[in-house]
C-alpha atoms as a PDB file:
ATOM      1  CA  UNK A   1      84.985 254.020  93.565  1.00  0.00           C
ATOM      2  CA  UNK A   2      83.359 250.626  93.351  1.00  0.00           C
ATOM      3  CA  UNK A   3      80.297 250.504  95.265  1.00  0.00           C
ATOM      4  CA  UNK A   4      78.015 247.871  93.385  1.00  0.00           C
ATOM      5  CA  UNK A   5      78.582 244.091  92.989  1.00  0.00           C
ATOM      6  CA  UNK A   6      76.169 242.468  90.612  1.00  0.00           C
ATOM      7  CA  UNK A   7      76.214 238.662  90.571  1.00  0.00           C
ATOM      8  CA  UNK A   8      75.402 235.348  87.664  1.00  0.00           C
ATOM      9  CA  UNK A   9      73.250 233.259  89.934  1.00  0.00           C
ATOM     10  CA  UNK A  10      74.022 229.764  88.260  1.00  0.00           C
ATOM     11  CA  UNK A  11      77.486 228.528  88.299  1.00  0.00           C
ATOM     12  CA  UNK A  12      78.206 231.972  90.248  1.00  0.00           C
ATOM     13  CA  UNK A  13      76.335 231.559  93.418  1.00  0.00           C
ATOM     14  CA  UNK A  14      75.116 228.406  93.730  1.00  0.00           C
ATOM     15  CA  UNK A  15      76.466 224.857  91.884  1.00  0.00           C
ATOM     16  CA  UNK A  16      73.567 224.518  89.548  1.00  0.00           C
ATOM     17  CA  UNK A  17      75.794 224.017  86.220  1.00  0.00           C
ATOM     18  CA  UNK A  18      75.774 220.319  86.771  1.00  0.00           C
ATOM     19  CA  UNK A  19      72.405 219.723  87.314  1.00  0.00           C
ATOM     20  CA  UNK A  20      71.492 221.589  84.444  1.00  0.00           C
ATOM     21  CA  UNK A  21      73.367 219.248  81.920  1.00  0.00           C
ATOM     22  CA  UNK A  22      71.696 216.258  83.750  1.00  0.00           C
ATOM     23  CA  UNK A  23      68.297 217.554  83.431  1.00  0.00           C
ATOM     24  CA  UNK A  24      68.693 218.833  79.897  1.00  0.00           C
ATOM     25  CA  UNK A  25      70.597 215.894  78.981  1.00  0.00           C
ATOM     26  CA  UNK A  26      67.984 213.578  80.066  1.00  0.00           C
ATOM     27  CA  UNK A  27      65.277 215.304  77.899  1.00  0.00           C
ATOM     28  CA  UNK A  28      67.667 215.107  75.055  1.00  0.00           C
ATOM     29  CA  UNK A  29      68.526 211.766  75.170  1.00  0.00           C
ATOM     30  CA  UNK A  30      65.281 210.556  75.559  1.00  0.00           C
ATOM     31  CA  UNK A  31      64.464 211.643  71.679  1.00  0.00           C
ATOM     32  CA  UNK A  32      67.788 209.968  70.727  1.00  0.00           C
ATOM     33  CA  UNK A  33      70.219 212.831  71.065  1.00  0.00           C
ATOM     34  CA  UNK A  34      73.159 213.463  72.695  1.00  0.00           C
ATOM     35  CA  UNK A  35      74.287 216.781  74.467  1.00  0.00           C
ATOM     36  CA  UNK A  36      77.753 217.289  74.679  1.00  0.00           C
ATOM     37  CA  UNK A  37      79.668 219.387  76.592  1.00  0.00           C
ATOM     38  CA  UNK A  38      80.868 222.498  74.040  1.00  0.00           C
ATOM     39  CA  UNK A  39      76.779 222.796  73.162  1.00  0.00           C
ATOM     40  CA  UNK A  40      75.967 222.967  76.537  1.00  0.00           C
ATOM     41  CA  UNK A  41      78.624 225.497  77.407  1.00  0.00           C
ATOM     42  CA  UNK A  42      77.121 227.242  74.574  1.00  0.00           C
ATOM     43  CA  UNK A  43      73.629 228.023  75.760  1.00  0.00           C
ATOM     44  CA  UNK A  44      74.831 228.954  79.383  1.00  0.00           C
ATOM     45  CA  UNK A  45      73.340 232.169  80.194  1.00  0.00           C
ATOM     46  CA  UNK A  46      70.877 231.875  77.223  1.00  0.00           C
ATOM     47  CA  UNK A  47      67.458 231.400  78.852  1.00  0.00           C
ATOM     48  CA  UNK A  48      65.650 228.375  76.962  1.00  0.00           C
ATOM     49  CA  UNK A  49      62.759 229.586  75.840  1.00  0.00           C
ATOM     50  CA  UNK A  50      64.620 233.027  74.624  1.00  0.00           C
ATOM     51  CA  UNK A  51      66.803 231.254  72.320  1.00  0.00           C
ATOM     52  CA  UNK A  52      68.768 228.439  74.275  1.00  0.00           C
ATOM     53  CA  UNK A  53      66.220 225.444  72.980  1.00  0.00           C
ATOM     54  CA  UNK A  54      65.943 226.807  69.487  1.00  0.00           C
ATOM     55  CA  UNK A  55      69.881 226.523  69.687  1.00  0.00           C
ATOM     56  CA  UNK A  56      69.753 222.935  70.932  1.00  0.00           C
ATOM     57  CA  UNK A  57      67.084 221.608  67.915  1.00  0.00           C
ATOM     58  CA  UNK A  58      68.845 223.576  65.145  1.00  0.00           C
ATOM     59  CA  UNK A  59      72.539 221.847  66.481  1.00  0.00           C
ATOM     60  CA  UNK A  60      70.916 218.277  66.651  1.00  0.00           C
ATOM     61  CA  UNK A  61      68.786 217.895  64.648  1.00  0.00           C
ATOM     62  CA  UNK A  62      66.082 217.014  66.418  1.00  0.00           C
ATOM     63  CA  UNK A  63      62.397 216.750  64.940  1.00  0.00           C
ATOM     64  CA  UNK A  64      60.698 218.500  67.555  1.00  0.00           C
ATOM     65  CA  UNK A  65      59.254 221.768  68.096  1.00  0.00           C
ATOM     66  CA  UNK A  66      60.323 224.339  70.363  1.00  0.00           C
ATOM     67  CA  UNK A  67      57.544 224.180  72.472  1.00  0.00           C
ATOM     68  CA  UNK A  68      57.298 220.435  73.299  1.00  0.00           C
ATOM     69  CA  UNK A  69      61.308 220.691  73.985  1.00  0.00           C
ATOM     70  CA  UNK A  70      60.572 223.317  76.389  1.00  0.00           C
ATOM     71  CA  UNK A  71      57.446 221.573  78.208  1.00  0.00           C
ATOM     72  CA  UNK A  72      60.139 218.518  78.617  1.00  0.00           C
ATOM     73  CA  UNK A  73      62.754 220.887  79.895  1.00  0.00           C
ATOM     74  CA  UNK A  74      60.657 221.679  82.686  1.00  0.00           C
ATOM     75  CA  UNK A  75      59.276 218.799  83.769  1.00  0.00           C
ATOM     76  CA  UNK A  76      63.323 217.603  83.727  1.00  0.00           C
ATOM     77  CA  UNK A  77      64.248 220.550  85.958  1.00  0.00           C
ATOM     78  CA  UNK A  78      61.362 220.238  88.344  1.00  0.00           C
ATOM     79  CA  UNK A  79      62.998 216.943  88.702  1.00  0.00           C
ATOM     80  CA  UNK A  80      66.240 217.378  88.984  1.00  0.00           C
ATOM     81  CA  UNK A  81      65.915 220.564  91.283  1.00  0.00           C
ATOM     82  CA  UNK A  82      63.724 219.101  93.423  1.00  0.00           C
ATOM     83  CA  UNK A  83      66.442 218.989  96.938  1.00  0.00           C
ATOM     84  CA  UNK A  84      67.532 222.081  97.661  1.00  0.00           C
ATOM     85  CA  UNK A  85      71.214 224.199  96.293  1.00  0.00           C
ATOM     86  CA  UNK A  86      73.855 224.776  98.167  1.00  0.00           C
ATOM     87  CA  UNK A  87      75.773 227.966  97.754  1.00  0.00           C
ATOM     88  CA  UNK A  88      78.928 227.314  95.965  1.00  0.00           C
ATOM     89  CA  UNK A  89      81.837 226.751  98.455  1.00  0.00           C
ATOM     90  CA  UNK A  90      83.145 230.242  99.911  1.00  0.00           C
ATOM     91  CA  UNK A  91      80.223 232.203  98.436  1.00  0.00           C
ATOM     92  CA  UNK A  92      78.644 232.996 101.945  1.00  0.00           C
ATOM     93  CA  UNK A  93      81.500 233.662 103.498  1.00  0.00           C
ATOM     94  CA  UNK A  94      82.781 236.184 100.604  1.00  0.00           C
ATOM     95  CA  UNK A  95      78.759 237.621 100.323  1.00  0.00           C
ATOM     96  CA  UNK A  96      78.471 237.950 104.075  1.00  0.00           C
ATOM     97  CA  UNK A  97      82.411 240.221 103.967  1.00  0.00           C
ATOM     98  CA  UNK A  98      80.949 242.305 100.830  1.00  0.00           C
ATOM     99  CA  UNK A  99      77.700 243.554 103.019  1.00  0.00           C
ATOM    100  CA  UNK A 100      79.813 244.274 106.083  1.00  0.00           C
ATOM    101  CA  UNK A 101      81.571 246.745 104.183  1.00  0.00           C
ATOM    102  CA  UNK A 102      78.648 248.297 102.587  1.00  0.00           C
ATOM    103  CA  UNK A 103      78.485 247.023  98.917  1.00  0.00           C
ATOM    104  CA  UNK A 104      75.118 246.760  97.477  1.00  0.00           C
ATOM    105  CA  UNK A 105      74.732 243.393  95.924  1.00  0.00           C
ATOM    106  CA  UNK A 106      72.620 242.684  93.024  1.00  0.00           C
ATOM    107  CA  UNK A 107      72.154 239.762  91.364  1.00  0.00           C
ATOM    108  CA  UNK A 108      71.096 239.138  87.111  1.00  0.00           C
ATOM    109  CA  UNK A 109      70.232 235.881  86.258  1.00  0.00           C
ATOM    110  CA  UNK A 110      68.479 234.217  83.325  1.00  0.00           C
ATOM    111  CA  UNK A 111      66.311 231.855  85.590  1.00  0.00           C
ATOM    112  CA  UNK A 112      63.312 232.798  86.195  1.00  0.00           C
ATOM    113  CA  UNK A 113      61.954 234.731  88.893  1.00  0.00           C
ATOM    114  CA  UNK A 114      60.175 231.845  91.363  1.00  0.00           C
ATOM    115  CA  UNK A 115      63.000 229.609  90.404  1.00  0.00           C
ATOM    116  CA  UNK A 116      65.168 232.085  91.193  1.00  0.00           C
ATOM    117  CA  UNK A 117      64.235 233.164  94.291  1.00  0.00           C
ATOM    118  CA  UNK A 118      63.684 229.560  95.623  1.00  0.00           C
ATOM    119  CA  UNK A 119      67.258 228.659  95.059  1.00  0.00           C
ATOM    120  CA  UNK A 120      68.424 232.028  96.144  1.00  0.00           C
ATOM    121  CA  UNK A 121      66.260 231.640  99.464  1.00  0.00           C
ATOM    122  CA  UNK A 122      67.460 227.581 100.002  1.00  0.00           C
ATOM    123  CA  UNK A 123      70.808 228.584  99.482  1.00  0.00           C
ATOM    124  CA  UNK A 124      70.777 231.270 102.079  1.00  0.00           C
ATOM    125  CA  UNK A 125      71.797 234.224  99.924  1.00  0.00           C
ATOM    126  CA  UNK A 126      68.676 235.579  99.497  1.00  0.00           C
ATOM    127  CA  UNK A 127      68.230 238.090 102.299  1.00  0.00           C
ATOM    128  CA  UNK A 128      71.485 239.339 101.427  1.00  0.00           C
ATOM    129  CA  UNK A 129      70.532 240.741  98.020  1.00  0.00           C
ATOM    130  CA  UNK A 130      69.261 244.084  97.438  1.00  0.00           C
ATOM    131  CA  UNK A 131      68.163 243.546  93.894  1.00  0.00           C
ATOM    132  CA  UNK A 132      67.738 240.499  91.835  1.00  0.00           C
ATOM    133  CA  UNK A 133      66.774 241.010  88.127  1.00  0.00           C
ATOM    134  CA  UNK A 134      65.145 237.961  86.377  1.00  0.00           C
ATOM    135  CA  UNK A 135      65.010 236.190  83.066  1.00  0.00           C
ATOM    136  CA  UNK A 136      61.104 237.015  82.977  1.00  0.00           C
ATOM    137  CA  UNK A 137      61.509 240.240  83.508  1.00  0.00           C
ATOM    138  CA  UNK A 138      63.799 241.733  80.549  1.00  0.00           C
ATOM    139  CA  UNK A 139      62.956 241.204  76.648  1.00  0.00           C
ATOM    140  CA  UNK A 140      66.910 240.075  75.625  1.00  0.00           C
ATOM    141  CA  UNK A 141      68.682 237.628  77.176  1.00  0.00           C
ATOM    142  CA  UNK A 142      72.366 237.615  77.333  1.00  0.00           C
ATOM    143  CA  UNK A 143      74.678 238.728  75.377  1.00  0.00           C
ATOM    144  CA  UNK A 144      72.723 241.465  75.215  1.00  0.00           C
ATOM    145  CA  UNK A 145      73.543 244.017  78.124  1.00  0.00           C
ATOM    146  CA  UNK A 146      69.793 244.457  79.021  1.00  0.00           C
ATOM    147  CA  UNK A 147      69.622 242.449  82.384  1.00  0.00           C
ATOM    148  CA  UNK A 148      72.887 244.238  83.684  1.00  0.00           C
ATOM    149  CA  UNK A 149      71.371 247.620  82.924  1.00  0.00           C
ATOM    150  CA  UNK A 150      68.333 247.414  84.485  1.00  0.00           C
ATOM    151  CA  UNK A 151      70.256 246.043  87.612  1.00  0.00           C
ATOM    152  CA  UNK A 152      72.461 249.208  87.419  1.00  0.00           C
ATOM    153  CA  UNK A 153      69.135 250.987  87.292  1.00  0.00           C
ATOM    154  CA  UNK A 154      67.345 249.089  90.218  1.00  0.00           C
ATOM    155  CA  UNK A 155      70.688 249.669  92.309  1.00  0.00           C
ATOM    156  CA  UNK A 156      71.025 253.799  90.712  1.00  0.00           C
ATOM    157  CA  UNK A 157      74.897 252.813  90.544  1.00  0.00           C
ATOM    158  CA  UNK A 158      76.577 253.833  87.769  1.00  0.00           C
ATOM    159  CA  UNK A 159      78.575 251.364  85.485  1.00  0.00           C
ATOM    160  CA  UNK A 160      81.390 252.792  86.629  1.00  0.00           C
ATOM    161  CA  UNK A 161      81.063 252.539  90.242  1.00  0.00           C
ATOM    162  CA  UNK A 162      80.328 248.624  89.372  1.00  0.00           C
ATOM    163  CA  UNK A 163      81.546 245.158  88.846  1.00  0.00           C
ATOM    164  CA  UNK A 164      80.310 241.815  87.319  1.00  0.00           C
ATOM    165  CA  UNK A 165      80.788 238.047  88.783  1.00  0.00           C
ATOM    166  CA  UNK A 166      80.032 235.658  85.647  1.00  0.00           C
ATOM    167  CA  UNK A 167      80.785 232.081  84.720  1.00  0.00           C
ATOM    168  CA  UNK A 168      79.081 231.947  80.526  1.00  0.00           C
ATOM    169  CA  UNK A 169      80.736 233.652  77.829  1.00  0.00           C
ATOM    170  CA  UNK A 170      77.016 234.839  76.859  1.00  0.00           C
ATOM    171  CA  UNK A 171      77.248 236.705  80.707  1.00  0.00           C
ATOM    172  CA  UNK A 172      81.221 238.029  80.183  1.00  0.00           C
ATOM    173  CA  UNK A 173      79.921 239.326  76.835  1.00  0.00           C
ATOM    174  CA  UNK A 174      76.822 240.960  78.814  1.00  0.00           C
ATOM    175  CA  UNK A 175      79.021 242.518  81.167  1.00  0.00           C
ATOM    176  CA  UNK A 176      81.186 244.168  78.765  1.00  0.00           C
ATOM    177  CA  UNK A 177      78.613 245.320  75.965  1.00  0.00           C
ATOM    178  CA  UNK A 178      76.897 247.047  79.376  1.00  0.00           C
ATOM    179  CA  UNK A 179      80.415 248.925  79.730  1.00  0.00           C
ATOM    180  CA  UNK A 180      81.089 246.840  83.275  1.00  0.00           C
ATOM    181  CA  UNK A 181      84.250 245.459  84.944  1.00  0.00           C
ATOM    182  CA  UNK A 182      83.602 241.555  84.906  1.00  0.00           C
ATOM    183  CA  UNK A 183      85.560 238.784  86.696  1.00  0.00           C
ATOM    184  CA  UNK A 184      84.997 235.105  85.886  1.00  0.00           C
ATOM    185  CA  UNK A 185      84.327 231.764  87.936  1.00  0.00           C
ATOM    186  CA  UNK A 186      85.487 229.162  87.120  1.00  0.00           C
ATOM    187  CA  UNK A 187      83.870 225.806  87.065  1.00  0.00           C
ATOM    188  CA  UNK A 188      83.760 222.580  85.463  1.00  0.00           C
ATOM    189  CA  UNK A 189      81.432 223.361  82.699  1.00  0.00           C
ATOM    190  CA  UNK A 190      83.991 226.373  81.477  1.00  0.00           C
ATOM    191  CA  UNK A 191      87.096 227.067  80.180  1.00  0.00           C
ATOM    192  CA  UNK A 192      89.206 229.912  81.535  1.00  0.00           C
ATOM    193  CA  UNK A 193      91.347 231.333  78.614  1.00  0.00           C
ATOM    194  CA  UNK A 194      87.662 231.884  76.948  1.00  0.00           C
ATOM    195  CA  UNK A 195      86.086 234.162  79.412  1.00  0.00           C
ATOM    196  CA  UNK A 196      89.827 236.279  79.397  1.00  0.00           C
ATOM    197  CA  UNK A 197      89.595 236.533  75.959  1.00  0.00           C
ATOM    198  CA  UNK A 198      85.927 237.715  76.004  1.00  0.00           C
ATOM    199  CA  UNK A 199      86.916 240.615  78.104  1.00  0.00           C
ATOM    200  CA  UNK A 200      86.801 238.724  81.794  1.00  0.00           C
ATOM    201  CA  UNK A 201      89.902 241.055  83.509  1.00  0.00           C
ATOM    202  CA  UNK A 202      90.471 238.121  85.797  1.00  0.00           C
ATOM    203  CA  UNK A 203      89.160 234.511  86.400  1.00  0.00           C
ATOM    204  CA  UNK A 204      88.797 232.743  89.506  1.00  0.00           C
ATOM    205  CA  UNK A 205      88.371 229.676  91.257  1.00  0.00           C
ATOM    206  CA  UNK A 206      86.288 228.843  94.281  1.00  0.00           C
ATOM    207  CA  UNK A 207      87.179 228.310  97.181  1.00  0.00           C
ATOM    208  CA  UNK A 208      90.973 228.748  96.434  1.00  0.00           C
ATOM    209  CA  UNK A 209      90.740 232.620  95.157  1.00  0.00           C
ATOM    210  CA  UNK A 210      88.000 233.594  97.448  1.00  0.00           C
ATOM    211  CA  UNK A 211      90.929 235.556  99.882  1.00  0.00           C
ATOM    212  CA  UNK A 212      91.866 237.150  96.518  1.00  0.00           C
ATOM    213  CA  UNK A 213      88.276 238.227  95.369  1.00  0.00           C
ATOM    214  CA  UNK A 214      88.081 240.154  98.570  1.00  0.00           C
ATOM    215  CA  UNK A 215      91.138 241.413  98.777  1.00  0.00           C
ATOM    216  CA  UNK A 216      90.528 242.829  95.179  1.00  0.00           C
ATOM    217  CA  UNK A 217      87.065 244.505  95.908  1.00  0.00           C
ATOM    218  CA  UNK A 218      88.602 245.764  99.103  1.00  0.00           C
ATOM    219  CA  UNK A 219      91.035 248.150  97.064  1.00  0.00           C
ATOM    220  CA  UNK A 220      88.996 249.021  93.490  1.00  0.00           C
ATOM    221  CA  UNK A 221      86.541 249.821  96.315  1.00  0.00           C
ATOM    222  CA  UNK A 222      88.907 252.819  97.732  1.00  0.00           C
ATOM    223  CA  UNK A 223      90.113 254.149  93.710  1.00  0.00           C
ATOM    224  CA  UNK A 224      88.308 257.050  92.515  1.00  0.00           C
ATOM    225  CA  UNK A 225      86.277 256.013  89.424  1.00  0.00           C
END
C-alpha cells in the first residue's frame, strides 16, 4: 500500500514559480535579453548552477559566462524572495489530512538547502516534513531520478509503497525514471497535456482538486502494492 508522499517544493508547495521568472527575468533583461515563457518552463526543476544557466546563455545568446549569470541570479532572488511564501492555496489543509493518517511526507527539491528550509519554515510546512532532500545535496539534478531515490532512502519506503507531487516536466520525468507514481500541479507556468504525456497519471489543480487528491491517497493508501 501507499505509505510515502514525496513532494516538488516550488510550484508544488509553495507559489514560487512566479517569482522565479521575475527574478530571472530581471537579470536577463538587464544584458538585453528576453526570457520567455517556453525557456523558462524549460529549466523548471533544473537547478541553475547544475545546468539551468548554461541552458539560458546557450538559448540566448548571451555573452556572458556562467558564473557572472549565476552571481546575478542570486543577488535577483535574494531580492525578489525577500517577504516571505505562502503555501499554495489548499496545501496545508491537504498536508495537515496526509499526517493525520500517518503518511510520511518527504519533500525533493532543487533549491537549495537554507533556501529551502526558509521557505519551507515561512510557509508553515516545515515541521510537517519528515525528510527534505536538497539541490546541494545530490550530484544530478532532475531528470535524473537521483533526488527521488535518496528520498526513498531517507524515508526506507520502497518505490512502490510511494507517490510523487510535481509541477516541471524535468520532475515528472524524475519521478518516473525513479520507477514512482507521479501526479501533476498545475499552475500558470505549465501546461497540463505535457506532464500526462511525460508519464504524470493525473494532473491537478489547486484549490479545486484538493478534495480529489485526498480522496485518491485515501484509497491507493488501502491497495496492496
Amino acid at each position: 500500500m501507499k505509505k510515502c508522499v514525496i513532494f516538488d517544493m516550488d510550484g508544488v508547495l509553495v507559489d514560487s514559480e512566479s517569482v522565479y521568472f521575475e527574478a530571472i527575468s530581471e537579470v536577463i533583461e538587464s544584458f538585453g535579453h528576453k526570457l520567455g515563457r517556453e525557456l523558462f518552463k524549460r529549466t523548471m526543476g533544473i537547478p541553475m548552477e547544475r545546468g539551468g544557466a548554461r541552458v539560458l546563455i546557450e538559448e540566448l545568446g548571451m555573452d556572458i559566462g556562467e558564473e557572472e549569470l549565476l552571481k546575478n541570479l542570486d543577488v535577483s532572488y535574494a531580492k525578489h524572495f525577500s517577504r516571505p511564501l505562502k503555501p499554495r492555496p489548499g496545501i496545508l489543509e491537504l498536508i495537515r489530512e496526509l499526517k493525520s493518517h500517518g503518511f510520511t511526507l518527504c519533500v525533493a527539491t532543487s533549491t537549495r538547502r537554507a533556501m529551502a528550509e526558509d521557505r519551507l519554515r515561512s510557509s508553515s510546512l516545515l515541521d510537517y516534513m519528515d525528510y527534505v532532500v536538497c539541490g546541494d545535496e545530490i550530484e544530478r539534478g532532475k531528470p535524473d531520478p537521483e533526488i527521488f531515490l535518496e528520498a526513498l532512502a531517507r524515508s526506507s519506503c520502497r518505490a512502490e509503497e510511494t507517490v510523487v507531487f510535481e509541477d516541471s516536466p524535468n520532475g515528472v520525468r524524475a519521478a518516473v525514471n525513479a520507477g514512482i507514481e507521479v501526479y501533476g500541479i498545475l499552475h500558470d507556468f505549465n501546461d497540463p497535456e505535457e506532464l500526462l504525456n511525460l508519464g504524470a497519471i493525473k494532473v491537478f489543480r489547486l484549490p479545486d482538486d484538493v478534495t480529489h487528491i485526498e480522496r485518491l491517497l485515501m484509497n491507493i493508501s488501502k491497495q496492496v502494492c
